[in-house]
N, C-alpha and C. Protein backbone atom coordinates (compact mmCIF):
# COMPACT_ATOMS: atom_id res chain seq x y z
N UNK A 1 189.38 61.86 70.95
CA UNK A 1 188.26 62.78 70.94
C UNK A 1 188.27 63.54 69.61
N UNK A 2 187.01 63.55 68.87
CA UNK A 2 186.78 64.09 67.69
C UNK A 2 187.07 65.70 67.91
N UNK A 3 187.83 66.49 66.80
CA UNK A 3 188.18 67.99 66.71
C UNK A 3 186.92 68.60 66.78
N UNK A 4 186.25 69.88 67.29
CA UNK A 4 185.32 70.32 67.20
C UNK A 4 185.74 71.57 66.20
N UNK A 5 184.85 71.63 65.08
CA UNK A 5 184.68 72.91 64.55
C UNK A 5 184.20 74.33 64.54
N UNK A 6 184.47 75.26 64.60
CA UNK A 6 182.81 75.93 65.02
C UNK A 6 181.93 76.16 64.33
N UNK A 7 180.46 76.62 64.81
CA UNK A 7 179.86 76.60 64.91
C UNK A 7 179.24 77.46 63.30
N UNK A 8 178.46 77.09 62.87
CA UNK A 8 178.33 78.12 61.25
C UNK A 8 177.63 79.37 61.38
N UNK A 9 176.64 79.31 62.78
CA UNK A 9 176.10 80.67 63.01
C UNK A 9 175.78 80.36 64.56
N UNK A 10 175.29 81.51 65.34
CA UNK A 10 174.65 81.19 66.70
C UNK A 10 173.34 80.54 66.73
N UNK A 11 172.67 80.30 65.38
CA UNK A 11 171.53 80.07 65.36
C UNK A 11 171.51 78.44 65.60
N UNK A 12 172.68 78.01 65.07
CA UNK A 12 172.82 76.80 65.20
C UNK A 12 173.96 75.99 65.92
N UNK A 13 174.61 76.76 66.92
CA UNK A 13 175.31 76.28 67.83
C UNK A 13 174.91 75.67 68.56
N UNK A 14 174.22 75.53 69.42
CA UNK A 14 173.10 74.33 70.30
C UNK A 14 173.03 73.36 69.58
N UNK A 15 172.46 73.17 68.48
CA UNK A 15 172.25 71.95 67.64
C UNK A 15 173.57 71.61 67.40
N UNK A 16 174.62 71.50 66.90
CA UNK A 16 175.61 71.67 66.53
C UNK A 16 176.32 70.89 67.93
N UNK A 17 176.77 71.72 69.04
CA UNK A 17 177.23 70.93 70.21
C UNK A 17 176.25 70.01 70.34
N UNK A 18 174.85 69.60 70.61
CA UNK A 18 174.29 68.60 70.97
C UNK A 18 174.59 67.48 70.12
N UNK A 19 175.00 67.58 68.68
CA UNK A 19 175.17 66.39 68.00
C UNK A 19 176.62 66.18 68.38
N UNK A 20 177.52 67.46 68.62
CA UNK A 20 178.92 66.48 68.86
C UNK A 20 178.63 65.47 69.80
N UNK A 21 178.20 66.19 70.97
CA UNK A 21 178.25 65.53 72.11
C UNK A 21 177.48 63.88 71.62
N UNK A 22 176.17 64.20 71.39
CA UNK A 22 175.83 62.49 70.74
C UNK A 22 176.78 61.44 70.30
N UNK A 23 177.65 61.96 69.55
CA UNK A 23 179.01 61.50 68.93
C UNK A 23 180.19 60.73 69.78
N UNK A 24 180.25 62.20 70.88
CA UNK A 24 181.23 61.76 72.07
C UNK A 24 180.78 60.78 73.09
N UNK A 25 179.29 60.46 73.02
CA UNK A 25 178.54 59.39 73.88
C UNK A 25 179.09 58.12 73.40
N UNK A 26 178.63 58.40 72.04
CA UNK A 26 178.62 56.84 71.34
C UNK A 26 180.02 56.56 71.16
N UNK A 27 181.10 57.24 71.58
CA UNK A 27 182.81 57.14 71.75
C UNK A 27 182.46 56.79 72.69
N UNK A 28 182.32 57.07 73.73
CA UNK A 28 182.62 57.00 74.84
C UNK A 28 181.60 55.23 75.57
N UNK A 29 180.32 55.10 75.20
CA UNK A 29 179.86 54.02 74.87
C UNK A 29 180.34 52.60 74.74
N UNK A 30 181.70 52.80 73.72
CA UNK A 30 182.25 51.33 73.25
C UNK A 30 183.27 51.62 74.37
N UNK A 31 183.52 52.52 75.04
CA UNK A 31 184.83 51.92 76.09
C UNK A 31 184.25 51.59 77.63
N UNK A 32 183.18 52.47 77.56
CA UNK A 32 182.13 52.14 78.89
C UNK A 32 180.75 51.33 78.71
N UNK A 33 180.82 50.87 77.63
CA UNK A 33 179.66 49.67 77.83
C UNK A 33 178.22 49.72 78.61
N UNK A 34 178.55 49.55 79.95
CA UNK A 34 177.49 49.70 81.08
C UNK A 34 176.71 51.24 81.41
N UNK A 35 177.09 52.26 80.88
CA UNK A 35 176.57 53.43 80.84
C UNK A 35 176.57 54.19 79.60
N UNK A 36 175.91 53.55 78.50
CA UNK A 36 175.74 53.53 77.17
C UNK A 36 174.51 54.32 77.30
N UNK A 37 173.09 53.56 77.47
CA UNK A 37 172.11 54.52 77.98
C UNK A 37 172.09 55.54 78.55
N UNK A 38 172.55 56.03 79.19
CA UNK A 38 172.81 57.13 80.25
C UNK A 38 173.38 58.21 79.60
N UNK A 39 174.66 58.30 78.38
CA UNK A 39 175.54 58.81 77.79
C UNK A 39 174.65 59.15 77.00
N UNK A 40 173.82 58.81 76.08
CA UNK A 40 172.87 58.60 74.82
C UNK A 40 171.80 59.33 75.38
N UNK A 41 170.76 58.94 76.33
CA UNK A 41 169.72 60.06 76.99
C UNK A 41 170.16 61.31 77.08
N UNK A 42 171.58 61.37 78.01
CA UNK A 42 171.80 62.91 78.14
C UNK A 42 172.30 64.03 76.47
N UNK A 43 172.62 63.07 76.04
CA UNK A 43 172.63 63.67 74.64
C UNK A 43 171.88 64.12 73.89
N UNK A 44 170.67 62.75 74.04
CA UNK A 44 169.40 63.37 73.33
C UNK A 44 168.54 64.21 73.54
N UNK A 45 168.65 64.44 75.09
CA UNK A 45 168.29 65.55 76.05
C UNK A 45 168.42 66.69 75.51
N UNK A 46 170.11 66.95 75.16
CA UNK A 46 170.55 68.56 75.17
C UNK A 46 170.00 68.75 73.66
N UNK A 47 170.28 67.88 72.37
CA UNK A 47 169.97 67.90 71.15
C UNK A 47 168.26 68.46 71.13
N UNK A 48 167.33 67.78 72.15
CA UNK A 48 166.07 68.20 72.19
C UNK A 48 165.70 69.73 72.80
N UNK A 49 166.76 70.03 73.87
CA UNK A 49 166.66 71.28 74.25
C UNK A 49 166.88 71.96 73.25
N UNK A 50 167.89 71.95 72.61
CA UNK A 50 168.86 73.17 71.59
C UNK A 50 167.82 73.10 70.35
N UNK A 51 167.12 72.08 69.47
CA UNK A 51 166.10 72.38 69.03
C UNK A 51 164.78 73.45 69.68
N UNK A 52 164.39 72.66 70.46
CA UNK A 52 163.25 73.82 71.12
C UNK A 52 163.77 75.65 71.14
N UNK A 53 164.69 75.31 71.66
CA UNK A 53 165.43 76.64 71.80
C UNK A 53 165.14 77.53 70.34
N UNK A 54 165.94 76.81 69.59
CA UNK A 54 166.29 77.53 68.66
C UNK A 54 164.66 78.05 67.44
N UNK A 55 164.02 76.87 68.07
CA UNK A 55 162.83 76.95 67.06
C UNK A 55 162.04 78.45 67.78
N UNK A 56 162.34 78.53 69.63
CA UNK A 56 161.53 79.54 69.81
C UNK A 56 162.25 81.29 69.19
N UNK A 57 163.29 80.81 69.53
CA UNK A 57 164.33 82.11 68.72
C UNK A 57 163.96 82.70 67.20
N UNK A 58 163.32 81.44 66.42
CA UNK A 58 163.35 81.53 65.07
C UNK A 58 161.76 82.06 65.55
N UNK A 59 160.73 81.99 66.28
CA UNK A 59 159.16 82.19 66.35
C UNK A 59 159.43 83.76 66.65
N UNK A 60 160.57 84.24 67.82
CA UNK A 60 160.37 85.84 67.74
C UNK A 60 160.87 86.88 67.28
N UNK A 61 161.39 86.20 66.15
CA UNK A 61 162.45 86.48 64.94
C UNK A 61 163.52 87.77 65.46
């Protein structure tokens, strides 16, 4: 499992875990094969949340 660093601000912690996690899918992917999709959606999921998020954070400054 890749070291996690933290985070460079709160503004971008969401984004930040959502790409580890993408990372830890596609690890996790080559040893589970058959739930590759599944690992990868939920990733792209949280990566899409933590954008939205952050873009509305940045709208009410």
């Amino acid at each position: 499992m890749p070291k996690r660093r933290p985070p460079l601000s709160l503004e971008n912690s969401g984004t930040y875990e959502a790409r580890a996690l993408e990372q830890e899918a596609l690890a996790a992917a080559t040893r589970l094969p058959h739930l590759k999709d599944k690992y990868l959606q939920a990733a792209r999921s949280w990566l899409a949340l933590a954008t939205r998020a952050r873009a509305v954070e940045q709208r009410r400054g």
